[in-house]
C-alpha atoms as a PDB file:
ATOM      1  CA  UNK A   1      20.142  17.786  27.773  1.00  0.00           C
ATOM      2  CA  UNK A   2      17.825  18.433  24.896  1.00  0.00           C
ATOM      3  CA  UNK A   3      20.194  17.668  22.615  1.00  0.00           C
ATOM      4  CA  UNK A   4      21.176  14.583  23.990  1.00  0.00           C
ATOM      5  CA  UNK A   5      17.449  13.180  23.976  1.00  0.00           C
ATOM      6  CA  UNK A   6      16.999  14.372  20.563  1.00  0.00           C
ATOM      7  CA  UNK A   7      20.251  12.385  19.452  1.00  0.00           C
ATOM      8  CA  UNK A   8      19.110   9.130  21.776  1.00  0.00           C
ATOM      9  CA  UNK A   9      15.707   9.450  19.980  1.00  0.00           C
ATOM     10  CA  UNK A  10      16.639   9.824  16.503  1.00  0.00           C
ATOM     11  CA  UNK A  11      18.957   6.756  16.970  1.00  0.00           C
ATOM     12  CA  UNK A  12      16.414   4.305  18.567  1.00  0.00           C
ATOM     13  CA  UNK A  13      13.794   5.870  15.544  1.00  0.00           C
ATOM     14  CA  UNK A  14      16.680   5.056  12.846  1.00  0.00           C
ATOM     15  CA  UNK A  15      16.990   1.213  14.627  1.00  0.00           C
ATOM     16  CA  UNK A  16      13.615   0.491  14.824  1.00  0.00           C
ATOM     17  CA  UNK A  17      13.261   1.719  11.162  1.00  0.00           C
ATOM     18  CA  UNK A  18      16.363  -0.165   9.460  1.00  0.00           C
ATOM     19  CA  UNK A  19      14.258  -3.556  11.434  1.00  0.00           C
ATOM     20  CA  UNK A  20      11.053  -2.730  10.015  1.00  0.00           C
ATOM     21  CA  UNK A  21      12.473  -2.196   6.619  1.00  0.00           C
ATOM     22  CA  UNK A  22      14.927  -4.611   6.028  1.00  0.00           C
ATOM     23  CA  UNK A  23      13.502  -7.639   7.626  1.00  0.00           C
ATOM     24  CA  UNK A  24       9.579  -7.024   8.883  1.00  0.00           C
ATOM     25  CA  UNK A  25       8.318  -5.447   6.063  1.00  0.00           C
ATOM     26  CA  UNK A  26      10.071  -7.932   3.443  1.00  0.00           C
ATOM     27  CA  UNK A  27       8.870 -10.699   5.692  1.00  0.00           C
ATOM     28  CA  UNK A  28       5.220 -10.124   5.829  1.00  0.00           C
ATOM     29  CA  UNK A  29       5.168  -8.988   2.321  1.00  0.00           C
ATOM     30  CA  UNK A  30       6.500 -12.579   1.189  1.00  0.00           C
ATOM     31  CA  UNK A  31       3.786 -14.503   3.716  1.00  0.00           C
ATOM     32  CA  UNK A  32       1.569 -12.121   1.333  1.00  0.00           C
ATOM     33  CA  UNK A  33       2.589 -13.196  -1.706  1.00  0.00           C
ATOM     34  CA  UNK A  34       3.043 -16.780  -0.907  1.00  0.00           C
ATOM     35  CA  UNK A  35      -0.624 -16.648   0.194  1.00  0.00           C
ATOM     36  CA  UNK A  36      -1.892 -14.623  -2.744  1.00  0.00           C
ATOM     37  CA  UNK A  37      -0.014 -17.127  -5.476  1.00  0.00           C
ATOM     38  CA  UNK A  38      -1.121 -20.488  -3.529  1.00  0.00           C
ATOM     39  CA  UNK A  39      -4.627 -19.469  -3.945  1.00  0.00           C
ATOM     40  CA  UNK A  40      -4.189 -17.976  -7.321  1.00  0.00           C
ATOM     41  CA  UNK A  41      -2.929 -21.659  -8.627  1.00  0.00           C
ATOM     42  CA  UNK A  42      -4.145 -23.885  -5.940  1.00  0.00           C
ATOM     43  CA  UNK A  43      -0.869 -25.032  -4.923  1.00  0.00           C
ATOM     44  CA  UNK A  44      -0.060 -24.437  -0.949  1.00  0.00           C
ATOM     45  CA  UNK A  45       3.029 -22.538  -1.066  1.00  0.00           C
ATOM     46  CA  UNK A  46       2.835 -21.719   2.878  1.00  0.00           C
ATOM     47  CA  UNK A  47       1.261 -23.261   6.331  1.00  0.00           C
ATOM     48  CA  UNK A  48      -0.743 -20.124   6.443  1.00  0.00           C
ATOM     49  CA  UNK A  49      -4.022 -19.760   4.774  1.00  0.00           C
ATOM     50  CA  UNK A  50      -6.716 -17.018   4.076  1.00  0.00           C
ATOM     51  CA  UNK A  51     -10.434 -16.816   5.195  1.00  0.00           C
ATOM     52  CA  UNK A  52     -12.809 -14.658   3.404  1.00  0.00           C
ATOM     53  CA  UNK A  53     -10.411 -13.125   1.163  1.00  0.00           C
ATOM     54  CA  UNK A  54      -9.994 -13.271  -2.506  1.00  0.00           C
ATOM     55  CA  UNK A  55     -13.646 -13.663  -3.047  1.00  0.00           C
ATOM     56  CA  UNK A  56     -14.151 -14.685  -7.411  1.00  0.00           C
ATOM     57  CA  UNK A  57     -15.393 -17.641  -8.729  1.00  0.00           C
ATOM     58  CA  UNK A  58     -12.277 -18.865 -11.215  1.00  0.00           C
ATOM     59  CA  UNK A  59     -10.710 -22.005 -10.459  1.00  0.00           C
ATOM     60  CA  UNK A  60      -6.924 -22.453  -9.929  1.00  0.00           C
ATOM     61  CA  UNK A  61      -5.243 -19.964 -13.422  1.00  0.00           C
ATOM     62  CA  UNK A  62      -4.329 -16.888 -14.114  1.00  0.00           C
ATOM     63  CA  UNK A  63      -7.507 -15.387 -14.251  1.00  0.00           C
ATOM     64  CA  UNK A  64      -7.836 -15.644 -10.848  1.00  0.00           C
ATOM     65  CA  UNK A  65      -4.431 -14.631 -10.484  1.00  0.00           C
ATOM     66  CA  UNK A  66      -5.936 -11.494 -12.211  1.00  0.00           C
ATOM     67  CA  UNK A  67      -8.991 -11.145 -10.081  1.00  0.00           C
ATOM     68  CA  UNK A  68      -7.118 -11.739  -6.949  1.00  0.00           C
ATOM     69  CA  UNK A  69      -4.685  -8.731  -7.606  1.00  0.00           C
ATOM     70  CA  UNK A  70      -7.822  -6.729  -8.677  1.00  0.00           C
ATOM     71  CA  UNK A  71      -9.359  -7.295  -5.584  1.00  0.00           C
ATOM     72  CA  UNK A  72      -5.773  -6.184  -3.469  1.00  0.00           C
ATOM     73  CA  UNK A  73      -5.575  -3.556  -5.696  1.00  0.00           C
ATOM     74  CA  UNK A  74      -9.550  -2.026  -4.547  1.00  0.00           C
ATOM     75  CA  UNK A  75      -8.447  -2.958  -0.893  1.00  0.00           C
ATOM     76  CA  UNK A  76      -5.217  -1.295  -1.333  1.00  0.00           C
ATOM     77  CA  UNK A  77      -5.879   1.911  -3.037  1.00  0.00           C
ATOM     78  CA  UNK A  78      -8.970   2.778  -0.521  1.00  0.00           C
ATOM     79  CA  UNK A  79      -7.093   2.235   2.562  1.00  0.00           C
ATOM     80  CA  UNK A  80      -4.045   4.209   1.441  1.00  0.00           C
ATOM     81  CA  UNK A  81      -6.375   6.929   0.319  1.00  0.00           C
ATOM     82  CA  UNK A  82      -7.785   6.849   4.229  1.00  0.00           C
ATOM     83  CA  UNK A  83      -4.349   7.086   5.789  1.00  0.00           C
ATOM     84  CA  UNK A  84      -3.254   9.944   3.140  1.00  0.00           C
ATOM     85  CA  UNK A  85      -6.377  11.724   4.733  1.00  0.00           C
ATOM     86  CA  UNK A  86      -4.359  11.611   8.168  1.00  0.00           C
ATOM     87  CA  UNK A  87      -1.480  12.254   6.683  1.00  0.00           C
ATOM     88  CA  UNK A  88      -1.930  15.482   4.817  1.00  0.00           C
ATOM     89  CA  UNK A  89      -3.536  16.860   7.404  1.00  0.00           C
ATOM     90  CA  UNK A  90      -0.024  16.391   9.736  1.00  0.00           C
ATOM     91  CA  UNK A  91       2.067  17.362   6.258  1.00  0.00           C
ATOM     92  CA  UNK A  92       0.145  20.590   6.094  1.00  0.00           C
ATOM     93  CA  UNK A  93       0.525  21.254  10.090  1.00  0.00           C
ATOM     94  CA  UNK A  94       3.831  20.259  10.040  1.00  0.00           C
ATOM     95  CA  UNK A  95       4.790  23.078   6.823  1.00  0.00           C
ATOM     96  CA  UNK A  96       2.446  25.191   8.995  1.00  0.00           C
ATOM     97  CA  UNK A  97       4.624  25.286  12.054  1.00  0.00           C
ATOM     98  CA  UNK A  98       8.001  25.261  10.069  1.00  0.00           C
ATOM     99  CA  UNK A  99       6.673  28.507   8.507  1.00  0.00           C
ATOM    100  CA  UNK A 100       5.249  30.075  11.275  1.00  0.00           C
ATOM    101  CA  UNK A 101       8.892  29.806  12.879  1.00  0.00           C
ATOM    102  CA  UNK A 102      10.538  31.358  10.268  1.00  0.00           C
ATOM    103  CA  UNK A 103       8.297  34.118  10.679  1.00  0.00           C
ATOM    104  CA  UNK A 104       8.625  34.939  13.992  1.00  0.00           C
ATOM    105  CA  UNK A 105      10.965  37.705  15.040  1.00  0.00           C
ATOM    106  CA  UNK A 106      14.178  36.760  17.188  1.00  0.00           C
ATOM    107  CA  UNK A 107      14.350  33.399  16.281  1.00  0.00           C
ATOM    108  CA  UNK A 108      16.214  30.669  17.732  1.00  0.00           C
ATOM    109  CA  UNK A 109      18.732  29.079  14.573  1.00  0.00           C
ATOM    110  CA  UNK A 110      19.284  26.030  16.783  1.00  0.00           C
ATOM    111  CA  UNK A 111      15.802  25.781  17.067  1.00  0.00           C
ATOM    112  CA  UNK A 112      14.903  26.465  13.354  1.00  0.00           C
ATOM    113  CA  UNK A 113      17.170  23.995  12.627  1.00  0.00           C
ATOM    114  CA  UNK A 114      15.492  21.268  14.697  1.00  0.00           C
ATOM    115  CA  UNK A 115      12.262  21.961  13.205  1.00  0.00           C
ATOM    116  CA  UNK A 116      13.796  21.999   9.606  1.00  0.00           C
ATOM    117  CA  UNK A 117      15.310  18.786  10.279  1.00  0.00           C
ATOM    118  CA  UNK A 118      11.932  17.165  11.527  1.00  0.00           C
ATOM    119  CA  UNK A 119      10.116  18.884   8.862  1.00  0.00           C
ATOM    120  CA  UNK A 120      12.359  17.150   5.956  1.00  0.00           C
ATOM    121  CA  UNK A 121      13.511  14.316   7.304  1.00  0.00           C
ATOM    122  CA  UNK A 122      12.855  11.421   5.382  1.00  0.00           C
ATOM    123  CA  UNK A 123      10.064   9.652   7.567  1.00  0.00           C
ATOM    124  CA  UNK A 124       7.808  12.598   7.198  1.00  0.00           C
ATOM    125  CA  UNK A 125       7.691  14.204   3.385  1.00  0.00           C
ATOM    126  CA  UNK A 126       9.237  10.810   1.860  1.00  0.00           C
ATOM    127  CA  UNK A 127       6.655   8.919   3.773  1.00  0.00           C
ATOM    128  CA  UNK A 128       3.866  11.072   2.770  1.00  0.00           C
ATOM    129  CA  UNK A 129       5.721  10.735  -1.063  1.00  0.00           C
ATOM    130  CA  UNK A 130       5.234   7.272  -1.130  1.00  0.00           C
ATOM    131  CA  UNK A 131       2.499   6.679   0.074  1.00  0.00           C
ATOM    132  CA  UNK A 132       0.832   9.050  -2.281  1.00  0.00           C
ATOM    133  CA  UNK A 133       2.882   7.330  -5.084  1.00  0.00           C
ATOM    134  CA  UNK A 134       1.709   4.097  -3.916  1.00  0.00           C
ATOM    135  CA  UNK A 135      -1.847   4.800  -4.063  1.00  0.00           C
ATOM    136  CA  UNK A 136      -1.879   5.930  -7.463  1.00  0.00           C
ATOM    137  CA  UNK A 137       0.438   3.112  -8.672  1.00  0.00           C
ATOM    138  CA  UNK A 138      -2.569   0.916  -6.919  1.00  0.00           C
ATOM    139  CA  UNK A 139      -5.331   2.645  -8.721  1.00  0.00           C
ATOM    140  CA  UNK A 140      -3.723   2.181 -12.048  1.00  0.00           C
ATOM    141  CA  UNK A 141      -3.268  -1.364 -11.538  1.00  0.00           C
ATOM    142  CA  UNK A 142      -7.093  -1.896 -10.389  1.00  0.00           C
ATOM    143  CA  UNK A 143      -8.248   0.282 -13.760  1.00  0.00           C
ATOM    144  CA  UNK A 144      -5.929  -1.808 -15.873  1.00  0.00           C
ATOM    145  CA  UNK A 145      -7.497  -5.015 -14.352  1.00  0.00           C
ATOM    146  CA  UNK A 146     -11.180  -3.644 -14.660  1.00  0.00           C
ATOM    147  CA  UNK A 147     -10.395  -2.805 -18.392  1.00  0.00           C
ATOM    148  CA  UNK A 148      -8.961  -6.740 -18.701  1.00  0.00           C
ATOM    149  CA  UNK A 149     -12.135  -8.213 -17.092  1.00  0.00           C
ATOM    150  CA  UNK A 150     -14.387  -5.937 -18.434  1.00  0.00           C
ATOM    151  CA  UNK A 151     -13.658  -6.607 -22.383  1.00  0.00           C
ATOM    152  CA  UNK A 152     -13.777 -10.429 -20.997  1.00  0.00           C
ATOM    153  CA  UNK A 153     -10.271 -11.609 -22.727  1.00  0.00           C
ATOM    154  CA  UNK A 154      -9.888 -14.986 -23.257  1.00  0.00           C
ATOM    155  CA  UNK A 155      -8.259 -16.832 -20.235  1.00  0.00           C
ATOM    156  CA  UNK A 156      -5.779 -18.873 -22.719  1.00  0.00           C
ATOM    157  CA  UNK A 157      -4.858 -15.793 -24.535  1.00  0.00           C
ATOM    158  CA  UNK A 158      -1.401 -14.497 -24.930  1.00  0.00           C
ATOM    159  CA  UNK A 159      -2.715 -10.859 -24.689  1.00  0.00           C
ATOM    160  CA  UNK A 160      -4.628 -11.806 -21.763  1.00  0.00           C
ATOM    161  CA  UNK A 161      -1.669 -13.780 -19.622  1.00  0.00           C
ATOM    162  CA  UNK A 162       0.123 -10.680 -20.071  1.00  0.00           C
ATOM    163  CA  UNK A 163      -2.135  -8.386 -19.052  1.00  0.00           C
ATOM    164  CA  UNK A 164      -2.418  -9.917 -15.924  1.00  0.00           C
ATOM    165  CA  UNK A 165       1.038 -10.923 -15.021  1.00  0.00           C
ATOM    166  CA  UNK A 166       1.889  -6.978 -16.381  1.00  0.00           C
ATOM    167  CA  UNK A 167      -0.498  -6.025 -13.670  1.00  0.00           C
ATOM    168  CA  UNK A 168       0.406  -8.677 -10.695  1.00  0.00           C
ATOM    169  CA  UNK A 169       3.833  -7.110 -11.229  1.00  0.00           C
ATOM    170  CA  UNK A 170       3.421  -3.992 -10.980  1.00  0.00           C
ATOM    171  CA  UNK A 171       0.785  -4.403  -7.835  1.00  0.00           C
ATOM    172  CA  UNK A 172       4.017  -6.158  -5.908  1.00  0.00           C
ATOM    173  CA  UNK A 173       6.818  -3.646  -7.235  1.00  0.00           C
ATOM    174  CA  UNK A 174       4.478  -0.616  -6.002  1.00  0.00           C
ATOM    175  CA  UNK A 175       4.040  -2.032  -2.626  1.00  0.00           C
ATOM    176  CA  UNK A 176       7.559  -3.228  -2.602  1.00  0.00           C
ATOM    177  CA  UNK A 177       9.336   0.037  -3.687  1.00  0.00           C
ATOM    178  CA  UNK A 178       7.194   2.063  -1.009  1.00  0.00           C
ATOM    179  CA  UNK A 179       8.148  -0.110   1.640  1.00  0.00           C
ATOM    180  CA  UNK A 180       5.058   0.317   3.657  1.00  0.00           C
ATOM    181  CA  UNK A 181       2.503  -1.627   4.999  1.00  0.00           C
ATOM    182  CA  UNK A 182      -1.051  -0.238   5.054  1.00  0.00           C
ATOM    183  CA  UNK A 183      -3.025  -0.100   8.271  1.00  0.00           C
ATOM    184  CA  UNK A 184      -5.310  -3.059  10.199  1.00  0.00           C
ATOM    185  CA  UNK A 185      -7.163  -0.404  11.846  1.00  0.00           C
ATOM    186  CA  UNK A 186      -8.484   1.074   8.445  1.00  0.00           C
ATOM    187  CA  UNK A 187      -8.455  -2.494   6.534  1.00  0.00           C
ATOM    188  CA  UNK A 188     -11.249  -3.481   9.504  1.00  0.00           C
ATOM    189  CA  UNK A 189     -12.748  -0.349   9.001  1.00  0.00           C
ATOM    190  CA  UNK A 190     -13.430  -0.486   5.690  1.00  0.00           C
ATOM    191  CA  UNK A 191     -13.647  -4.218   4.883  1.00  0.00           C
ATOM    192  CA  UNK A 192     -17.253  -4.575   5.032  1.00  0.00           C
ATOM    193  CA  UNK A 193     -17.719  -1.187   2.999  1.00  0.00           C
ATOM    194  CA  UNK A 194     -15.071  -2.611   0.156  1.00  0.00           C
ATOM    195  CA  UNK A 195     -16.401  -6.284   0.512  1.00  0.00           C
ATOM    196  CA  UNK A 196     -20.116  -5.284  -0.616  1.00  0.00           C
ATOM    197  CA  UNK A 197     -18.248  -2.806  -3.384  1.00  0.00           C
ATOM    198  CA  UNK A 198     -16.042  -5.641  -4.572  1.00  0.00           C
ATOM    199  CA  UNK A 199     -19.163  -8.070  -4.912  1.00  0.00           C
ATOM    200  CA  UNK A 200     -20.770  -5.605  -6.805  1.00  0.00           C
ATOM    201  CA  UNK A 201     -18.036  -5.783  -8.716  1.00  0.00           C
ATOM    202  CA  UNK A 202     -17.622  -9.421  -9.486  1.00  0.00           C
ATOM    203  CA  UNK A 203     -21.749  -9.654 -10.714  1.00  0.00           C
ATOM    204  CA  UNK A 204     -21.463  -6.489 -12.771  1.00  0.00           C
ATOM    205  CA  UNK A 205     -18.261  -8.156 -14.717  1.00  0.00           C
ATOM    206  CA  UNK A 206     -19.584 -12.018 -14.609  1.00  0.00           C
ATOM    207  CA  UNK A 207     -15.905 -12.806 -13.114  1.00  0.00           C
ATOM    208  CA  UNK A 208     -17.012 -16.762 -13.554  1.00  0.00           C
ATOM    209  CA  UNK A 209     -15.494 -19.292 -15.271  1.00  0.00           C
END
């Protein structure tokens, strides 16, 4: 009977996953995009539009292409750092329990085995992977961005288009080669914390025109 549920379960968890993957994820990650570029440029590349996001005084260019990713890349970084809280604290609870069941005397292989299985299957280490791979990747991009706006490059610059485009790309292959989407809960948590930190931001590096 156990086994049964545990096969049931780990085929409605591999359905619901292959979904999420393949077409949520890539669909709301698009609507993203789409939003992000249509205010970067000014040109409405969706129905959908944002409110009191990407908060910098440049008009329609790549500088506020530039101070738009900046500003996903502060948002992003923080709240992955807040669910990789969570999550190392299950990752270390998780190695805790696989160990303390090797440890134990008389053990149960079929058991062991279970627990191995959960333990290193790929939506638990490989999650924790990415997303730890994905916040760095983020804070790189937002250091890169601060260095750009911070020596005050000029907008019509070669050097400068490609430092931005160099960091809008690798902003969308990070999130795109994770895969994951970062959590409401903690983006309404910490949006008025990271909206005061990001103004702060904008005054200390004069991101006007």
């Amino acid at each position: 009977m156990l086994q049964s549920i545990f096969l049931v379960l780990v085929l409605v968890y591999f359905s619901i996953s292959q979904i999420s993957s393949l077409y949520l994820v890539p669909r709301a990650e698009l609507m993203r995009r789409k939003q992000l570029l249509s205010d970067s440029f000014g040109i409405p590349l969706s129905q959908e539009h944002t409110s009191l996001y990407y908060n910098n005084s440049f008009s329609p260019s790549v500088q506020r292409l530039g101070a738009n990713t900046m500003e996903n890349a502060l948002f992003s970084k923080e709240i992955a750092l807040r669910m990789l809280v969570r999550k190392r604290f299950i990752i270390v609870g998780y190695l805790l329990g696989w160990l303390l069941a090797f440890s134990l005397r008389h053990n149960n292989l079929e058991l062991l085995t279970w627990i191995t299985q959960l333990v290193f299957s790929g939506e638990i280490i490989a999650e924790w992977l990415k997303l730890e791979i994905l916040r760095f990747r983020h804070e790189r991009t937002y250091d890169e961005l601060y260095s750009h706006f911070l020596h005050k490059l000029g907008q019509d610059s070669p050097r400068a288009i490609a430092n931005v485009l160099n960091a809008f790309v690798s902003y969308e292959a990070a999130k795109s080669n994770a895969g994951i989407l970062l959590s409401i809960d903690d983006f309404q948590k910490l949006n008025p914390i990271l909206s005061e930190r990001w103004k702060s931001i904008c005054q200390k590096l004069d991101m006007q025109n």
